[in-house]
Protein backbone atom coordinates (compact mmCIF):
# COMPACT_ATOMS: atom_id res chain seq x y z
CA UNK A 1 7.95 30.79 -4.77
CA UNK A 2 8.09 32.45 -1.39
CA UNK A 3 7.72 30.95 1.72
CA UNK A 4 4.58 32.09 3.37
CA UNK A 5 6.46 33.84 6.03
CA UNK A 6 8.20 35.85 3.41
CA UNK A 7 5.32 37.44 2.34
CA UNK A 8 4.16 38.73 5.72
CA UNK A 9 3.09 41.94 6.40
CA UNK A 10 3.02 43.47 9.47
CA UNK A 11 -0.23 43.96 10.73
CA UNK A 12 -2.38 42.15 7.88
CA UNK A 13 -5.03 39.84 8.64
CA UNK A 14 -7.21 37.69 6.92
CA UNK A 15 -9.59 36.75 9.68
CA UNK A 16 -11.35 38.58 12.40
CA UNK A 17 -12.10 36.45 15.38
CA UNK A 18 -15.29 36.77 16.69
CA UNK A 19 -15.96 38.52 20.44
CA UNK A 20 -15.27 36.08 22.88
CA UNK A 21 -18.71 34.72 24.22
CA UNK A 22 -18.09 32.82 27.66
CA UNK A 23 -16.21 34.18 30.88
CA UNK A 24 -12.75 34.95 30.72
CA UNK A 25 -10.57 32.91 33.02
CA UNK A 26 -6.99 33.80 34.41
CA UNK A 27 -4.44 31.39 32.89
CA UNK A 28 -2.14 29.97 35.20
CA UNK A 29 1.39 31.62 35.34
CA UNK A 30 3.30 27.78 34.40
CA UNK A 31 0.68 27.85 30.99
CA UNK A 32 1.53 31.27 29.63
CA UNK A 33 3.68 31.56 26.87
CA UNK A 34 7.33 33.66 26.90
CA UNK A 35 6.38 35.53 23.94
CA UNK A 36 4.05 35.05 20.97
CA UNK A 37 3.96 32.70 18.40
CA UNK A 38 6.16 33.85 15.50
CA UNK A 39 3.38 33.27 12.43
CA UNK A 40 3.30 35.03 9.28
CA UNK A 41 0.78 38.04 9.31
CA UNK A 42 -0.94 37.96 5.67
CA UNK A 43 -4.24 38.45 4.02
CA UNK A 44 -6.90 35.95 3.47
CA UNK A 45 -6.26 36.08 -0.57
CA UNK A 46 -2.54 35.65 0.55
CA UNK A 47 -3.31 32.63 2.15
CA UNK A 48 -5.67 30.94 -0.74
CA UNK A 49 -3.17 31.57 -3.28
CA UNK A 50 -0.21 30.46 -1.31
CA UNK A 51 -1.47 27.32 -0.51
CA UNK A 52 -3.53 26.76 -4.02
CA UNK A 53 -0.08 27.39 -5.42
CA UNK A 54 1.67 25.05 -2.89
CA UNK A 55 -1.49 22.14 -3.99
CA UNK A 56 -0.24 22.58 -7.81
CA UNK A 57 3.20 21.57 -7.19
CA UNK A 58 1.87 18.39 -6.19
CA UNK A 59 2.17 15.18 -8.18
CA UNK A 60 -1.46 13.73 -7.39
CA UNK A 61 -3.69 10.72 -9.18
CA UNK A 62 -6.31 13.45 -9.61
CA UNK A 63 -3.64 15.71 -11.98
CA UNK A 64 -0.60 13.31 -13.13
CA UNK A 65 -0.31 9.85 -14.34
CA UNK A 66 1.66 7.50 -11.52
CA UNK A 67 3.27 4.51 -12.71
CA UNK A 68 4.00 3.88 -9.20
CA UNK A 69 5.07 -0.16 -8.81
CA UNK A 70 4.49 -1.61 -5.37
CA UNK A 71 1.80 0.47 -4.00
CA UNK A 72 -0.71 0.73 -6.65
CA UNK A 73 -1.15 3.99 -6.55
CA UNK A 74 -4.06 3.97 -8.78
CA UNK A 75 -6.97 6.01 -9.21
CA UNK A 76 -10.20 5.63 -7.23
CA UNK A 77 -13.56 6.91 -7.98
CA UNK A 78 -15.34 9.52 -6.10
CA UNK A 79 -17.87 8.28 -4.80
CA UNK A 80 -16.68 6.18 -2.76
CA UNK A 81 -15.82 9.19 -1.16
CA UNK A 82 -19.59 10.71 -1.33
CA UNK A 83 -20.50 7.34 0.75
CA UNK A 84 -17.74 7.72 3.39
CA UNK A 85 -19.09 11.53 3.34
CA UNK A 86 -22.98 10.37 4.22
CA UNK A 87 -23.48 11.71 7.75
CA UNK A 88 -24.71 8.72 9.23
CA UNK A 89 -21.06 7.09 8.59
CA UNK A 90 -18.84 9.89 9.22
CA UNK A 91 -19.81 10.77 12.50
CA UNK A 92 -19.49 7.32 14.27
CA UNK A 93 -17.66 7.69 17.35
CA UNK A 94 -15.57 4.05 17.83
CA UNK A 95 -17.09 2.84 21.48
CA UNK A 96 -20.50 3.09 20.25
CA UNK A 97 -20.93 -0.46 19.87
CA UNK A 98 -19.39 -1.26 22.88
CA UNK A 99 -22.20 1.04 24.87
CA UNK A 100 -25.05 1.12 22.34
CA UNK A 101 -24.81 -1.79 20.41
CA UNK A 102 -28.39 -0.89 18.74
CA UNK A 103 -27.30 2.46 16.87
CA UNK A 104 -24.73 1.09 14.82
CA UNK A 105 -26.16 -2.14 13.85
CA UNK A 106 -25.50 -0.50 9.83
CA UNK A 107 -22.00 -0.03 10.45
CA UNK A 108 -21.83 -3.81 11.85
CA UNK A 109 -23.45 -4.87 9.23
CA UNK A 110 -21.38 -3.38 6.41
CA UNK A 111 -17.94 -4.87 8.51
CA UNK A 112 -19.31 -7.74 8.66
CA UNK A 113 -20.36 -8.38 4.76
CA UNK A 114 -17.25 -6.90 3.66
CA UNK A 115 -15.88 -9.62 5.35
CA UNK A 116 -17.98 -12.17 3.64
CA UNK A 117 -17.13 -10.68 0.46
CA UNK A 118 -13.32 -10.71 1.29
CA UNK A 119 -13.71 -14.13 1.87
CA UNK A 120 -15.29 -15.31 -1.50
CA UNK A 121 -12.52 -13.18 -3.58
CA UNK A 122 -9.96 -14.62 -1.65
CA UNK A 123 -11.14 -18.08 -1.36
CA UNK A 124 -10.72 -17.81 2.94
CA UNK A 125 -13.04 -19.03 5.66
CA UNK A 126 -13.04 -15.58 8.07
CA UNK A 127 -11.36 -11.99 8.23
CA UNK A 128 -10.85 -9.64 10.70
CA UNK A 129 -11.07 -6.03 9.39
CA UNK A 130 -9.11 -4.94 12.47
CA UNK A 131 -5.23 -4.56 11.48
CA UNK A 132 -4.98 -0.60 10.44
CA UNK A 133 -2.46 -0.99 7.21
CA UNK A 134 -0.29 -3.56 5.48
CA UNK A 135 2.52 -4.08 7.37
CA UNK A 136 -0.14 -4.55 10.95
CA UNK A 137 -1.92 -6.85 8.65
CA UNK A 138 1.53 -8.79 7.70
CA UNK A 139 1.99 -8.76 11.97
CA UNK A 140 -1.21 -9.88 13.01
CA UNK A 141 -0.68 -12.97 10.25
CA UNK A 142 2.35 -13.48 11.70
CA UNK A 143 0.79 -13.42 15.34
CA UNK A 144 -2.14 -16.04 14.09
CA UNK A 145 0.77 -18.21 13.04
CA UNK A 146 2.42 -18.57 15.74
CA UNK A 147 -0.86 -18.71 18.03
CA UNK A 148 -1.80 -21.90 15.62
CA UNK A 149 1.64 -23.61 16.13
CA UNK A 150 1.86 -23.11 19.99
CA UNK A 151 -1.74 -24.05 20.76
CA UNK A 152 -0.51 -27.78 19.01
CA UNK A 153 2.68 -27.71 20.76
CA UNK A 154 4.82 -27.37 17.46
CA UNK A 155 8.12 -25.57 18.08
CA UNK A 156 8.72 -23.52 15.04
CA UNK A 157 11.97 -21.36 14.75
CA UNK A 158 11.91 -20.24 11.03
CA UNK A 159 9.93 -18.54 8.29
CA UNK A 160 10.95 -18.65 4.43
CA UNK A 161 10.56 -15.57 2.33
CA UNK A 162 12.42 -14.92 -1.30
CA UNK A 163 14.43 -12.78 -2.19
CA UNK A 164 11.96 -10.65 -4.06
CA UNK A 165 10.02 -10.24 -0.94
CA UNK A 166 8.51 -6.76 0.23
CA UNK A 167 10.87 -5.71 3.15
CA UNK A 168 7.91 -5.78 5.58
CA UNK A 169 7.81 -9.71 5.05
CA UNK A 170 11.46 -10.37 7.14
CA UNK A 171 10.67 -7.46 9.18
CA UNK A 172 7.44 -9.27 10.32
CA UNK A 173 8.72 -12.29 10.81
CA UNK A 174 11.62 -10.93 12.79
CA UNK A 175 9.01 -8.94 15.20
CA UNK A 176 7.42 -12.38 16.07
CA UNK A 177 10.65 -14.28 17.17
CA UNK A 178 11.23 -15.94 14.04
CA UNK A 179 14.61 -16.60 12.02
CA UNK A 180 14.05 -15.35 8.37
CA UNK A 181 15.71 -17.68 5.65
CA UNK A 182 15.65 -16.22 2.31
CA UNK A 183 15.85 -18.20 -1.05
CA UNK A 184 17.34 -16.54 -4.24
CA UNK A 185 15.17 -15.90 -7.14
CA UNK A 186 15.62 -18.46 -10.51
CA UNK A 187 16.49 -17.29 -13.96
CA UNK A 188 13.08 -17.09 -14.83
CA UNK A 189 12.21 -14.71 -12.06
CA UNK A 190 10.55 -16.83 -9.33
CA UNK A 191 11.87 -18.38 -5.98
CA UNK A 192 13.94 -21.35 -6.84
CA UNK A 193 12.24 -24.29 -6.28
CA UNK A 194 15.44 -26.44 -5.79
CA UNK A 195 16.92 -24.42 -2.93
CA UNK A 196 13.69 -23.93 -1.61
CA UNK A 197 12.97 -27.65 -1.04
CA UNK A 198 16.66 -28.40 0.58
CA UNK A 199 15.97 -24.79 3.25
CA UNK A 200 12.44 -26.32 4.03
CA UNK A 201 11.85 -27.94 7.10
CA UNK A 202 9.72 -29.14 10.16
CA UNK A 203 11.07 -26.00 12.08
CA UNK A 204 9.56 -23.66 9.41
CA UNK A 205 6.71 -21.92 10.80
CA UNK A 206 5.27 -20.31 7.31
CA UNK A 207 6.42 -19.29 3.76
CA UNK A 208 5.37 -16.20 3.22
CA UNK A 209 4.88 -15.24 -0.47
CA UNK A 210 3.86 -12.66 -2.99
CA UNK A 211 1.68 -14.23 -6.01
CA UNK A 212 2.31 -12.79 -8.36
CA UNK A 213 5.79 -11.22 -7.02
CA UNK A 214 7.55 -8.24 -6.61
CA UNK A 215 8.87 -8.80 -10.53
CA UNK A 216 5.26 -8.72 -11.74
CA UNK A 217 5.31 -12.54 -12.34
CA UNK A 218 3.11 -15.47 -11.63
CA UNK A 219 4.88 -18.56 -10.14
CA UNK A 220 3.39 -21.69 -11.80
CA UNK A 221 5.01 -23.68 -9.07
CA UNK A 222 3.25 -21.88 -6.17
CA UNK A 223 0.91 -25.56 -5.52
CA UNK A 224 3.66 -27.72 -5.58
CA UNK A 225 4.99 -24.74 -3.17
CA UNK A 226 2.29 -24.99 -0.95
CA UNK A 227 2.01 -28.97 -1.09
CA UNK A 228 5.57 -29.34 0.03
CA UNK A 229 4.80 -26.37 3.10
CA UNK A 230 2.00 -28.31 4.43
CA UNK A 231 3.79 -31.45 4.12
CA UNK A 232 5.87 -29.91 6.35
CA UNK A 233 4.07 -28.79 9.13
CA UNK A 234 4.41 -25.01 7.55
CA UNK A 235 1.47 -22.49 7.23
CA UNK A 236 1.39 -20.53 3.44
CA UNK A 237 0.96 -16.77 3.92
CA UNK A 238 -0.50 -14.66 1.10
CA UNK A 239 1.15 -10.74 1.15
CA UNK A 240 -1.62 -9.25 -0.49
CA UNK A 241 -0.09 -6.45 -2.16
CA UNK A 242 -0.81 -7.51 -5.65
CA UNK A 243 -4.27 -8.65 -5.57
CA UNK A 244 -4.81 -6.18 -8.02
CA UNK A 245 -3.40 -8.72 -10.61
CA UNK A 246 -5.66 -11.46 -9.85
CA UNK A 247 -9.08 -10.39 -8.79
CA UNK A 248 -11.42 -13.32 -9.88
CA UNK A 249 -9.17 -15.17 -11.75
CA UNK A 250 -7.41 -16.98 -9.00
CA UNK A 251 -7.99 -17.38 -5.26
CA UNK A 252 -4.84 -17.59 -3.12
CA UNK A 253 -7.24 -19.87 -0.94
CA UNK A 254 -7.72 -22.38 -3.39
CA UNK A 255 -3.95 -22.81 -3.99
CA UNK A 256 -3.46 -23.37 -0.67
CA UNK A 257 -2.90 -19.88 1.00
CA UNK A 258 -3.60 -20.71 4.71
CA UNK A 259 -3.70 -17.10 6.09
CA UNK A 260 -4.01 -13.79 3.51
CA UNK A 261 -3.27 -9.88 4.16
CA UNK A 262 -4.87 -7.70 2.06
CA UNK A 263 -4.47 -3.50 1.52
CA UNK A 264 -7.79 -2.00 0.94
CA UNK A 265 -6.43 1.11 0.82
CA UNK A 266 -3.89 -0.15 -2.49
CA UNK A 267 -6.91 -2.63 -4.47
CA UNK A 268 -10.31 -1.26 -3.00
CA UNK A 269 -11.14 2.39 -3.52
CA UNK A 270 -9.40 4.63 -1.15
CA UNK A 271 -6.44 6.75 -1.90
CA UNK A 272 -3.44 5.96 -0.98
CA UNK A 273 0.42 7.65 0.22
CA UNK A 274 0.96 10.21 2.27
CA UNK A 275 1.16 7.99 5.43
CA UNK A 276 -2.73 6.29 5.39
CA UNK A 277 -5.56 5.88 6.05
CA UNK A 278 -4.65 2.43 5.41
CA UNK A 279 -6.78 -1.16 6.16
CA UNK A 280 -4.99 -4.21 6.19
CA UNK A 281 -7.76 -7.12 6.88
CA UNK A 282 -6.52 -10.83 7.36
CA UNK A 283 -8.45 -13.61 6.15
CA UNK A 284 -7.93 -17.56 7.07
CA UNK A 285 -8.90 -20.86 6.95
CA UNK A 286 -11.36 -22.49 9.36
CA UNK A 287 -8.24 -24.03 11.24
CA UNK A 288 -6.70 -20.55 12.23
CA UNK A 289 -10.87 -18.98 12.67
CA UNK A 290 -10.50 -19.61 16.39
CA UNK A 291 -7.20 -17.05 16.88
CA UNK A 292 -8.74 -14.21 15.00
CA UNK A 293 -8.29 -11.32 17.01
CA UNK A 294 -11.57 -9.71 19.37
CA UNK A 295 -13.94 -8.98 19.32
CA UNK A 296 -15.52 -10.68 16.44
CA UNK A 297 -18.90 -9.77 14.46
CA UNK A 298 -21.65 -12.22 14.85
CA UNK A 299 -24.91 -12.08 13.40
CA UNK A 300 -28.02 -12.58 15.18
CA UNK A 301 -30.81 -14.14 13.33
CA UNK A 302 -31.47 -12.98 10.12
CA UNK A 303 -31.52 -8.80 11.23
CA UNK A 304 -28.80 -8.06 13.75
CA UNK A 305 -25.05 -8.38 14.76
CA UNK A 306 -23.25 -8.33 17.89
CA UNK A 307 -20.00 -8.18 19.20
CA UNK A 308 -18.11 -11.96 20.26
CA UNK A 309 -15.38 -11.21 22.78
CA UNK A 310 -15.66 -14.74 24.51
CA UNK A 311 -12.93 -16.33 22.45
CA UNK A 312 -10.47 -18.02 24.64
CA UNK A 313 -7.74 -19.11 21.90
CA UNK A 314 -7.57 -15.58 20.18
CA UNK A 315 -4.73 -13.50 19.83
CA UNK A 316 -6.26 -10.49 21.59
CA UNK A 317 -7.13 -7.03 20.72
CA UNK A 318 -4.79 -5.97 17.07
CA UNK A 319 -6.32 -2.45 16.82
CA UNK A 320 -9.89 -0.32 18.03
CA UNK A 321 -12.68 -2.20 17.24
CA UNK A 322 -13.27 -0.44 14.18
CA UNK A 323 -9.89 -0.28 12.46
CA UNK A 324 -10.27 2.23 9.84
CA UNK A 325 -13.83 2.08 9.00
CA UNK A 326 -14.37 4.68 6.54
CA UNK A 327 -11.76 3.05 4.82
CA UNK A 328 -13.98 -0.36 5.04
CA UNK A 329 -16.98 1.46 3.70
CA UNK A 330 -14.85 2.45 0.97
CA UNK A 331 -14.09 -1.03 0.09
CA UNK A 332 -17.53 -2.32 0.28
CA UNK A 333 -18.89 0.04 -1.95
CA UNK A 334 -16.09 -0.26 -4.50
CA UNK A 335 -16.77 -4.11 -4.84
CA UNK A 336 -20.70 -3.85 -4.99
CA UNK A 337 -19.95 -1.47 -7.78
CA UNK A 338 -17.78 -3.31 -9.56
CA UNK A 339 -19.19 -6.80 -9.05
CA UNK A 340 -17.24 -10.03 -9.95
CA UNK A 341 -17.37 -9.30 -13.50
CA UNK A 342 -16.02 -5.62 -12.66
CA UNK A 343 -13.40 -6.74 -10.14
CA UNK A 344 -12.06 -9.39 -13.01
CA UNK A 345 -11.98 -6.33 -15.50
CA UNK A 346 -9.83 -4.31 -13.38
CA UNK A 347 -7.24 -7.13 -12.86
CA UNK A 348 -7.32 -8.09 -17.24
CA UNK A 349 -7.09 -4.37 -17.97
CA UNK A 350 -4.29 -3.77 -14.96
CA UNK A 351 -2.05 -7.31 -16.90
CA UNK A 352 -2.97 -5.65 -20.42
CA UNK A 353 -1.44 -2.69 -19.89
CA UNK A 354 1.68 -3.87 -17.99
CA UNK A 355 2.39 -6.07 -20.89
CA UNK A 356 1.96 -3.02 -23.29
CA UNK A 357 4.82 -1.30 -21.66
CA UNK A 358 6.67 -4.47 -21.35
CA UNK A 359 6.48 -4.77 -24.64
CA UNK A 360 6.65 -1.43 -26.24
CA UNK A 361 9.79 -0.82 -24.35
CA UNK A 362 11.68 -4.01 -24.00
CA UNK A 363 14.19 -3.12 -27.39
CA UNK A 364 15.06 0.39 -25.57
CA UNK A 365 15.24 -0.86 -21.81
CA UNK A 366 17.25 -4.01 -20.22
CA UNK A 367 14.33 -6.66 -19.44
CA UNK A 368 16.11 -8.70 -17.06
CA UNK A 369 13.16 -11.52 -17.07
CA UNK A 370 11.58 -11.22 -20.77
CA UNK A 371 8.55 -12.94 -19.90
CA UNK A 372 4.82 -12.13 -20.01
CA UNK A 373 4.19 -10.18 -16.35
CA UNK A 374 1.06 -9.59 -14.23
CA UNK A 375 0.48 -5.78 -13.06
CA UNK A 376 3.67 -4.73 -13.14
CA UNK A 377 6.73 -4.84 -15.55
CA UNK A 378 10.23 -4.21 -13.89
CA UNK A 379 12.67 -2.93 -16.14
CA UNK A 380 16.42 -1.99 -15.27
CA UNK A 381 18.75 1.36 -16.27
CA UNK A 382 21.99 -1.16 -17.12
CA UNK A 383 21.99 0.01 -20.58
CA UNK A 384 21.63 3.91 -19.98
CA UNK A 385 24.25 3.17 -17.11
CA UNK A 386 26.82 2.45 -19.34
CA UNK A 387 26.85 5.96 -20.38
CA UNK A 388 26.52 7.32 -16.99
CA UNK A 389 22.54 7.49 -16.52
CA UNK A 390 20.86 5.68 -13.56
CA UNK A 391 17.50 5.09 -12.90
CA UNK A 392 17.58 7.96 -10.77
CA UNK A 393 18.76 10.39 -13.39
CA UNK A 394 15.48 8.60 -15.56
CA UNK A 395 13.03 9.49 -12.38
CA UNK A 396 13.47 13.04 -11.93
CA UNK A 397 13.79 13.81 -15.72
CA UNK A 398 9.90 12.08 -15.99
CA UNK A 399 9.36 15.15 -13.09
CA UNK A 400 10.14 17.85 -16.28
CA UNK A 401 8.11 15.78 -18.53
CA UNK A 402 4.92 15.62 -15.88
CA UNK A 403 4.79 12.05 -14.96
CA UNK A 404 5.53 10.68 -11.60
CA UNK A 405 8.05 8.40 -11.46
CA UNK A 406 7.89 4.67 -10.77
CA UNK A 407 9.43 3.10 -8.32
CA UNK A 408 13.35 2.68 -8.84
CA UNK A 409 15.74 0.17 -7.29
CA UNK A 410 13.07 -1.83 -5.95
CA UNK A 411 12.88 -5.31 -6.56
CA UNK A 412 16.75 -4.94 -5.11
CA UNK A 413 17.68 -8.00 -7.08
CA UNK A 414 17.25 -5.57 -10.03
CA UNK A 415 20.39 -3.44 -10.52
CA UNK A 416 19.18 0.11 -11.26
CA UNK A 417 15.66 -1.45 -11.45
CA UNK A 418 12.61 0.75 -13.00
CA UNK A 419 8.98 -0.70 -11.63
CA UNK A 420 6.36 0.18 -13.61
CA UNK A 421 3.13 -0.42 -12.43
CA UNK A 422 0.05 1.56 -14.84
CA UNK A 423 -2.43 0.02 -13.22
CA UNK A 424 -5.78 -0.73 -14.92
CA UNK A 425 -7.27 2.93 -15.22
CA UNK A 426 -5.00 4.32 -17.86
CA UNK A 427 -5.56 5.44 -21.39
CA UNK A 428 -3.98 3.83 -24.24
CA UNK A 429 -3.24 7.92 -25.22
CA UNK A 430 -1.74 8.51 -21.78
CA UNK A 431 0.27 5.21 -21.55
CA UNK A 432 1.64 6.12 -25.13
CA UNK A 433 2.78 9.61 -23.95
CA UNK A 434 4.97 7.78 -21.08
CA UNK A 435 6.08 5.24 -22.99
CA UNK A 436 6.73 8.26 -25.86
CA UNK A 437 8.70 9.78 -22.93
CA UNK A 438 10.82 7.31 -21.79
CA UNK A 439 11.87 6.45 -25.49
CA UNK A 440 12.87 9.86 -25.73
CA UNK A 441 14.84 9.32 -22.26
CA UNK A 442 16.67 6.31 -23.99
CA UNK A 443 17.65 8.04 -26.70
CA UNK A 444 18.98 11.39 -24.35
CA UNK A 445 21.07 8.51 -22.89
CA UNK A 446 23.15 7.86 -25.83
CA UNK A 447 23.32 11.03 -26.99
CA UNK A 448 23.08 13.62 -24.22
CA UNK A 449 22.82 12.35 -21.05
CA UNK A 450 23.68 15.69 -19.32
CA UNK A 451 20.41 16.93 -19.65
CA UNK A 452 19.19 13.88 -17.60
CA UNK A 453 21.80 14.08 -15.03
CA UNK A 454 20.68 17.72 -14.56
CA UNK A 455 17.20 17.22 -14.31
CA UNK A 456 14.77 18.15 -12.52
CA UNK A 457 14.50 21.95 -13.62
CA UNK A 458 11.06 22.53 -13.69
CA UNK A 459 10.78 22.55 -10.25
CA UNK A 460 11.28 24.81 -7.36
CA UNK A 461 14.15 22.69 -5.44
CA UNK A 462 16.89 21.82 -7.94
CA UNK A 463 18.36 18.07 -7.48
CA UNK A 464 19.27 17.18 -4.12
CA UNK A 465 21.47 15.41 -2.04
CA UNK A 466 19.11 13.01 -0.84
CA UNK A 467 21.14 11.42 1.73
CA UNK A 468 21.88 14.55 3.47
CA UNK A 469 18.53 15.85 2.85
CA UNK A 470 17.04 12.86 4.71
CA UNK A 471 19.48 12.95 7.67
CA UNK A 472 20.05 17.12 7.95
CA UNK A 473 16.67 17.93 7.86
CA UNK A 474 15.68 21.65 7.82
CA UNK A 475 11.86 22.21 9.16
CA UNK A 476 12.36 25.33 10.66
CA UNK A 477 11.87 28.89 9.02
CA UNK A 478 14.21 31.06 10.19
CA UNK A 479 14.31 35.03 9.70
């Protein structure tokens, strides 16, 4: 496919600028460019098809299946959209309700509730909707927890994560001054409880876990966890990212979660990748309400809500007001669609077909923790390594076969690990056609695994070297 420069013409054009309406002005000399702008010179059905061309190259939820572990990268239905779309939302400009409080008293009011429904499915006191992704909602946790411990004069140096943890967790933690100790994961795929209890201790600040984990497992230790944190003096922090396993079936606040992130823009209705719009709200118990950042939502009486910023103990301003509303509205439409029963199917459809794979590919695949999973199954590439196939080699081959790939080498406990995560919108037809697929990739291991090690070659750009692609970029067209 040519580059869009390539097939410039000189002289075409595919729009004629209208006459210029409005007094012409004299730009200054320091403002003027040296020369013009090099850009291509094509016609307008040039430019549709270029770019229509460019869209179909794409892996997208709309066209492929994405097995995508860790991000949930699942589909999300289009209305939500249509909502975020209605005029009244879209055109909201973020200091209206610090100057007319009276004109946006819908938007307040949808913020608000979705923080009261936040609450119930998470089994927490308050939210903020303010942090703008994950990671600024793992931060502003992190901020509340310290905030808690210094306004009861605790000195706190550490916070525990395991080994299976997201990397944002340590990086967090590290941001807000503390030491990180890590405990190793047990052989059945959970942080081990033994080391855990000798690391904890009155200078730990939080534990910070993932229920269920990065391994697509439940922990059926996480009370006795959380007993042993509070006995402690230590806060238990929820990372969110896998709430899609567990919607109505378990509350992290009613296992004793202290403080929860959650990603809207992974569980509740707005697509996700491609660098945002994310939402990252943080919910906690009463004892942590008062350091919520400003300003909060109150509601007046039974009709109206206004803005709190008279809250002495709080942690300050996280994001604008708003943080990502649209993506809010998204979120609040997507539960009041679903419902509880709705929000419960999602999470017993997501588990079923997890365990489908799990099982359905277990006898072709190492399964280095053969147990039933949540969401997500994580396999590993050991036995196609042993005949020179890594789970890179098994990634860009699904490319030829049209599926995107799932995430590999993540959990990095899992040599040459393979997350699959299929999420709870799939067919039974199009999970049978991956898991078809990656049979077939098995058996291409044993018997020709050239053709996987030369894959992808249905796309434009061959295999790369992806180290020096990443560090010798090339962004610039050059004649």
């Amino acid at each position: 496919m040519q580059l869009i420069f390539e097939k410039s013409k000189k002289g075409r054009k595919g729009i004629k600028l209208p006459d210029l309406d409005v007094a012409q002005e004299e730009i200054s000399e320091k403002y003027k460019r040296e020369k013009a702008p090099n850009l291509p010179e094509v016609s307008e059905l040039d430019v549709i098809r270029h770019f229509t061309k460019l869209s179909q190259l794409n892996f997208s939820i709309d066209t492929h299946f994405y097995p995508l572990g860790s991000c949930t990268m699942k589909y999300n239905p289009k209305f939500a959209e249509q909502i975020a779309n209605l005029e009244g939302f879209l055109n909201l400009h973020p200091f209206l309700p610090y100057i007319l409080e009276d004109t946006v008293q819908g938007a307040l009011e949808i913020i608000y509730k979705t923080e009261r429904l936040l609450c119930e499915i998470t089994g927490m006191d308050a939210f903020t909707m303010a942090p703008l992704a994950g990671a600024h909602g793992e931060l502003t946790g992190l901020l509340l927890i310290s905030a808690f411990h210094k306004h009861y004069g605790k000195k706190k140096k550490y916070v525990i994560v395991p080994d299976s943890s997201h990397g944002t967790n340590p990086a967090s933690a590290t941001v807000c001054g503390y030491d990180v100790i890590v405990i190793p994961t047990d052989k059945d795929g959970c942080m081990d409880l033994n080391i855990y209890k000798e690391k904890l201790n009155e200078e730990v600040a939080a534990i910070m876990l993932t229920c269920p984990n990065t391994l697509g497992l439940f922990n059926p230790h996480i009370k006795e966890i959380a007993d042993l944190a509070h006995k402690a003096g230590a806060l238990m922090y929820y990372d969110g990212a896998n709430l899609n396993a567990i919607m109505g079936k378990m509350r992290p606040g009613d296992i004793g979660f202290d403080i929860v992130h959650l990603n809207l823009h992974k569980t509740f209705a707005t697509p996700h990748g491609g660098g945002g719009p994310g939402a990252g709200p943080v919910g906690v118990k009463k004892e942590l309400v008062k350091f919520l950042p400003i300003p909060r939502i109150i509601k007046k009486g039974n009709e109206s809500f206004t803005l709190k910023f008279d809250c002495p103990d709080s942690i300050g301003y996280i994001s604008p007001f708003y943080g990502n509303f649209i993506v809010i509205l998204k979120a609040y439409a997507y539960i009041l669609l679903l419902g509880k029963s709705g929000l419960m199917a999602v999470s017993e459809h997501a588990v079923l077909n997890a365990n489908y794979i799990r099982v359905r590919l277990k006898d072709y695949y190492d399964l280095p923790y053969d147990r039933i999973c949540m969401h997500e199954c994580v396999f590993s590439a050991k036995k196609q390594a042993k005949n020179g196939v890594r789970a890179i080699d098994i990634a860009k081959y699904l490319i030829d076969k049209g599926f995107h790939p799932p995430t590999v080498y993540f959990p990095t406990i899992v040599k040459e690990a393979l997350m699959i995560e299929p999420t709870e919108t799939e067919s039974k037809e199009t999970l049978d056609r991956f898991i078809e697929t990656m049979i077939e990739i098995a058996r291409l291991a044993e018997k020709k695994p050239q053709i996987l090690k030369n894959a992808p070659l249905t796309t434009p750009v061959k295999r790369l070297d992806e180290v020096k692609a990443a560090r010798d970029l090339d962004l610039r067209w050059k004649p």
